[in-house]
Protein backbone atom coordinates (compact mmCIF):
# COMPACT_ATOMS: atom_id res chain seq x y z
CA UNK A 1 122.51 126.75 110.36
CA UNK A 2 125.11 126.64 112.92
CA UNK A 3 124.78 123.00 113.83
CA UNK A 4 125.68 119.74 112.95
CA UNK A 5 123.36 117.62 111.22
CA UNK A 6 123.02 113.53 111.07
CA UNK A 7 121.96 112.16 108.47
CA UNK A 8 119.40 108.83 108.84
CA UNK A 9 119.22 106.63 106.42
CA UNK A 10 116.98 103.28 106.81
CA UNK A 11 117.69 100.36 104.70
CA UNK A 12 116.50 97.20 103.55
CA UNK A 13 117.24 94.80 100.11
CA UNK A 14 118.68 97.77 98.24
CA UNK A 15 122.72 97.02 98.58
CA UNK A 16 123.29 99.00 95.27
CA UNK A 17 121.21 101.44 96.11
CA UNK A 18 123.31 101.65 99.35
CA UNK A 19 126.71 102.02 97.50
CA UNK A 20 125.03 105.19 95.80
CA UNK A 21 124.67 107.15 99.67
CA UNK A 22 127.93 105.50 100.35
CA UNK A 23 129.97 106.87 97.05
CA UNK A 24 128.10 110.48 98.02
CA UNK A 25 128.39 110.75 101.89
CA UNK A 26 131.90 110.26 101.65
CA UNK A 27 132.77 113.54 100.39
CA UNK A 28 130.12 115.35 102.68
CA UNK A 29 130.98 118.47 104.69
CA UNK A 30 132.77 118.55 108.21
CA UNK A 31 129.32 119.36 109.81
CA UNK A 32 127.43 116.16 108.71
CA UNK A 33 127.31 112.53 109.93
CA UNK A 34 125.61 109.74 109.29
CA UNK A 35 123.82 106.79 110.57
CA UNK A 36 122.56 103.95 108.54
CA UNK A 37 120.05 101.55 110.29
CA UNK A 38 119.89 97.71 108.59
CA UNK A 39 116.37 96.85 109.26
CA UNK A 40 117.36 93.29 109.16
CA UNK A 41 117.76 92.87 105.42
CA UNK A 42 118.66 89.30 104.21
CA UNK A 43 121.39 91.11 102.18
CA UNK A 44 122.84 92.94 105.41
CA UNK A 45 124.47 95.98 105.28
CA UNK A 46 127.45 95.22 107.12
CA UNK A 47 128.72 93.66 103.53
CA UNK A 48 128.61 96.55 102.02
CA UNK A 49 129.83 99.71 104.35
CA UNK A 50 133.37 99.48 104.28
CA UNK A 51 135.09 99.35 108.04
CA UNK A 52 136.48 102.36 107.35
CA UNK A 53 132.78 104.41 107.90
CA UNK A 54 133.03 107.45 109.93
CA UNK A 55 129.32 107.23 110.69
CA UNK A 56 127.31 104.93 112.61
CA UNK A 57 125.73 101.60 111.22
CA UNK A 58 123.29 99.72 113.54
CA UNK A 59 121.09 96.55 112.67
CA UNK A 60 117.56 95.40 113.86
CA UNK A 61 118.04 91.17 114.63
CA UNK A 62 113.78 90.64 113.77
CA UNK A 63 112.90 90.97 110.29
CA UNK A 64 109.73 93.00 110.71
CA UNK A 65 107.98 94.05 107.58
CA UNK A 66 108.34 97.45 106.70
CA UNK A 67 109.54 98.39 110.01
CA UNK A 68 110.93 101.57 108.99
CA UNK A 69 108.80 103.35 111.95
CA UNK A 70 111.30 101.42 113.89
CA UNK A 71 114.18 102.12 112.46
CA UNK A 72 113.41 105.77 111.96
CA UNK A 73 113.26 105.64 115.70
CA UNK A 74 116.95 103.93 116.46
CA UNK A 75 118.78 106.80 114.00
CA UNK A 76 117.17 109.57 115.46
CA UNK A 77 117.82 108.27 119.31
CA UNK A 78 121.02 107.36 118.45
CA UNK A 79 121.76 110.51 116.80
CA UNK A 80 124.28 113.03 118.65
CA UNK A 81 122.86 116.32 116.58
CA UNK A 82 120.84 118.91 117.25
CA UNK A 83 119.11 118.66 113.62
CA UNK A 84 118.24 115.26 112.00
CA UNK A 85 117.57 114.27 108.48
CA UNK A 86 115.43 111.42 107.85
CA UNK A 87 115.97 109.70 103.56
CA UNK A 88 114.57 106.52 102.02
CA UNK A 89 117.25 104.73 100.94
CA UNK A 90 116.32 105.39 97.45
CA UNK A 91 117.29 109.54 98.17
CA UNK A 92 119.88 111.36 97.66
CA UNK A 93 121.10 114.55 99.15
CA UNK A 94 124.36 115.75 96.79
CA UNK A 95 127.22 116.71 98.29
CA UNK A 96 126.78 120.34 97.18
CA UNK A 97 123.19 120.62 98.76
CA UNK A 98 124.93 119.21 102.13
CA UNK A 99 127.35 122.24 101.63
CA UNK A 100 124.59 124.60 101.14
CA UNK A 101 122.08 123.08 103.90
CA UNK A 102 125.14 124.52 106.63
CA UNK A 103 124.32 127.58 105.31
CA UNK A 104 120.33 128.11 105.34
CA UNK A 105 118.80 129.76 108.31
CA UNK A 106 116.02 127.23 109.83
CA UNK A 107 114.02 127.49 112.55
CA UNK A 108 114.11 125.36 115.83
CA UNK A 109 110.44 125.08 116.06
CA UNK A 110 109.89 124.13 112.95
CA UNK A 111 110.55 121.18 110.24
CA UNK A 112 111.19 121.22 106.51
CA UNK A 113 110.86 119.51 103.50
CA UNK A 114 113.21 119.22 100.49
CA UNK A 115 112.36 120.33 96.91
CA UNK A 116 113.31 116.69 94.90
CA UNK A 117 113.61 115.61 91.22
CA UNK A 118 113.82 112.13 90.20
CA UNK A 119 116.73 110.98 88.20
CA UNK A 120 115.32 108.06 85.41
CA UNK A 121 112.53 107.21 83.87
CA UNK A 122 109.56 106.19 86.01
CA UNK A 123 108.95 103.03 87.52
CA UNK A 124 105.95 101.08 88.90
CA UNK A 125 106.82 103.78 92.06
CA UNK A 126 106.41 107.03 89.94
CA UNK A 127 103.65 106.61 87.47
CA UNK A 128 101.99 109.25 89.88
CA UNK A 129 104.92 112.32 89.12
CA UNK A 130 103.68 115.39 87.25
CA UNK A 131 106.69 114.75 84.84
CA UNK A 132 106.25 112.19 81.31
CA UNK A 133 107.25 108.16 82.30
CA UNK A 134 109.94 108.70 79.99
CA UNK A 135 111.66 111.78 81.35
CA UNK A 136 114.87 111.08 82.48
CA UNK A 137 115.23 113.96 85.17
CA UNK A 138 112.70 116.68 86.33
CA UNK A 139 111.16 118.07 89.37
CA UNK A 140 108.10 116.32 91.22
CA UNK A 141 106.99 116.73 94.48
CA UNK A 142 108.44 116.41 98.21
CA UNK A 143 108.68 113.32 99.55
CA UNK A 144 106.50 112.69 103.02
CA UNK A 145 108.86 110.73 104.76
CA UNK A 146 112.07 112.92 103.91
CA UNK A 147 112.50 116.53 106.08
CA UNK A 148 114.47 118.10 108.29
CA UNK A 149 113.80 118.79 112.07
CA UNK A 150 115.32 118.52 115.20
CA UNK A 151 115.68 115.62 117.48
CA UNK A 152 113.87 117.71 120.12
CA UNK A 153 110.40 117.79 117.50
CA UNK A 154 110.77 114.66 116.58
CA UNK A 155 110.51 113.08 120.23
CA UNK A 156 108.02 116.16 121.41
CA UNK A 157 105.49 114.42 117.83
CA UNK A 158 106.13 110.87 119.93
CA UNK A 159 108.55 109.61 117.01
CA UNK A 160 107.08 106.66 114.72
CA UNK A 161 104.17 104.53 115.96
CA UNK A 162 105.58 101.15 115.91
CA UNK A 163 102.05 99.71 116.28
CA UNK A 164 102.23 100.50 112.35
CA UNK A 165 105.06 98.40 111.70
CA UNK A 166 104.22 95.06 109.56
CA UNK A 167 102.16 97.08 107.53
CA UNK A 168 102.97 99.95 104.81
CA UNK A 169 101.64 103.34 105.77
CA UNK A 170 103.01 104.34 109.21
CA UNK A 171 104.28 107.58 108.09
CA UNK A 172 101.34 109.35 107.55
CA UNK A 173 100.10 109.21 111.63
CA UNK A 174 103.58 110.82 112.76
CA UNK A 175 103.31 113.32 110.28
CA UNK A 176 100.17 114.57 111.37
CA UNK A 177 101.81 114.30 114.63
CA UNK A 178 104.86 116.85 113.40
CA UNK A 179 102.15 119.28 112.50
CA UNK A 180 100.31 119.65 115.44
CA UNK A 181 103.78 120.37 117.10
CA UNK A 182 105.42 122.32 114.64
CA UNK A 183 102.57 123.59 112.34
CA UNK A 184 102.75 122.65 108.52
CA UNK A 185 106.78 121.91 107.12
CA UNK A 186 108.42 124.63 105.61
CA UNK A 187 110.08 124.04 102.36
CA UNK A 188 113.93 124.81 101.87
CA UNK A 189 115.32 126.61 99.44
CA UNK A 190 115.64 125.08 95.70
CA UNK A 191 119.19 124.56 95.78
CA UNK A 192 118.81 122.72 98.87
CA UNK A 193 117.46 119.57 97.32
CA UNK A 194 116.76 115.71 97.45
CA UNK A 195 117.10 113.35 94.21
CA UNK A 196 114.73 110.23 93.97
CA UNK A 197 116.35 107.09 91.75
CA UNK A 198 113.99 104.63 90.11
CA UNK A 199 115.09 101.13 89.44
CA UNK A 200 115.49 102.60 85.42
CA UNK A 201 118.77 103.91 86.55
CA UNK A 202 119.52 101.54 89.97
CA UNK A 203 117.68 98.42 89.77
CA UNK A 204 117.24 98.12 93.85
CA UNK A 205 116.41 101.52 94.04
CA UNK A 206 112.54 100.71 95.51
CA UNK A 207 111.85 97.43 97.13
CA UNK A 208 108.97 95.50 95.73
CA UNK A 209 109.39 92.23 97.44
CA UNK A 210 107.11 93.60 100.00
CA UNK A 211 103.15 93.56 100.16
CA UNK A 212 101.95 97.28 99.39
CA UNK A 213 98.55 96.27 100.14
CA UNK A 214 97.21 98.93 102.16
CA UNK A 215 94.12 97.28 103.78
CA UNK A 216 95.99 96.02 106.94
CA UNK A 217 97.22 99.81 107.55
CA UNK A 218 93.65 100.87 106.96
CA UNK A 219 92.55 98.89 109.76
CA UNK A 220 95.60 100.06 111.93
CA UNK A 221 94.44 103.65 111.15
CA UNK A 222 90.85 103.41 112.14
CA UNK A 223 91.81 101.95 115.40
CA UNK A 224 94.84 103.85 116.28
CA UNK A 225 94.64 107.34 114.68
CA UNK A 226 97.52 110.27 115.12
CA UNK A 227 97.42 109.56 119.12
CA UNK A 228 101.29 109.89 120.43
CA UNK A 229 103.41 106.77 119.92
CA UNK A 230 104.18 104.24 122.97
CA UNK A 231 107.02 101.82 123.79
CA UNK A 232 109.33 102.91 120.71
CA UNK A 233 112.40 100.52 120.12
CA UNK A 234 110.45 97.45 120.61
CA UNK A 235 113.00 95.31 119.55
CA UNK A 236 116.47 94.19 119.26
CA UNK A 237 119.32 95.49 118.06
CA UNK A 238 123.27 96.15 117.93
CA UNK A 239 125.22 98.64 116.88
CA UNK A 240 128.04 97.29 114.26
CA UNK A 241 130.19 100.24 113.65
């Protein structure tokens, strides 16, 4: 890869889990940056990155239930890269898979997900891995919402369809989006990989404070489908650093 890559990472009521990317990104690569969007979280992020970031932190002023569609769309507008990562909060990319992501051929017209192993034992989030509960580190599968494309695929799949947001489940539409404009995600190489936390190890790690109740996506789906997103950004915001 010969180009620089940024980083987006959403977040929302997980300030430890925040200090985790913080404590890692710092000793990225010259070939990385970062932007973190605050999707209005009650404990904002602008307590916790230092002034001294070198990346970009931005914060939504409505407090939209899981509005990450949204957010996902402010970091990837805002970012200056060719190639953009999108991360839960909650994931990890190490320093030395940064160093070795500059270094793997990838294809423009296509998008890629990580290999990822979760680090602690499983909380109400995991129950589903193909690893024991009480297995403190081990492979499981890729994560839907983390991968690698350019900015140029992302916009071409429409970005996030905010007419998700206030309900859990958006990412699934866009997704089927990527694929019809970049075919099925490739999958990088294993040393090129993401690591998952569970609240065994960082107590914030997942955010449960929020309805996972599906039904009200259900709905969404049925009457909105894959179609291309409308009206992104649909709300207020600033950019703090």
């Amino acid at each position: 890869m010969k180009s620089k890559i940024t980083l987006i990472i959403p977040y929302y009521r997980a300030p430890l889990m925040l200090q985790k990317q913080l404590d890692t990104i710092k000793d990225y690569p010259e070939g990385f940056e970062v932007i973190i969007v605050d999707d209005c979280s009650p404990e904002p992020a602008e307590d916790i990155v230092p002034k001294s970031f070198k990346g970009q932190l931005y914060r939504i002023d409505t407090d939209i239930p899981w509005n990450r569609e949204g957010a996902r769309n402010l970091g990837a507008l805002k970012a200056d890269t060719r190639w953009i990562i999108h991360v839960d909060t909650d994931h990890i990319l190490r320093v030395s898979c940064a160093k070795r992501l500059l270094e793997t051929e990838v294809d423009l017209n296509h998008w890629y997900r990580f290999p990822r192993f979760r680090v602690g034992k499983a909380d109400e989030t995991r129950r589903k891995d193909a690893i024991p509960d009480d297995q403190d580190y081990g492979p499981i599968k890729p994560h839907i919402d983390s991968y690698l494309c350019t900015k140029r695929l992302y916009w071409e799949a429409g970005g996030y369809n905010e007419d998700y947001s206030g309900s859990l489940g958006g990412g699934g539409p866009f997704l089927k989006r990527m694929i019809v404009v970049g075919g099925e995600a490739g999958l990088l190489p294993d040393d090129v990989f993401l690591e998952v936390y569970t609240r065994d190890v960082i107590k914030d790690a997942s955010v449960w404070d929020l309805s996972r109740d599906k039904t009200e996506f259900k709905e969404r789906k049925r009457r909105l489908g894959i179609k291309k997103a409308k009206n992104p950004l649909r709300f207020e915001w600033q950019r703090l650093l």
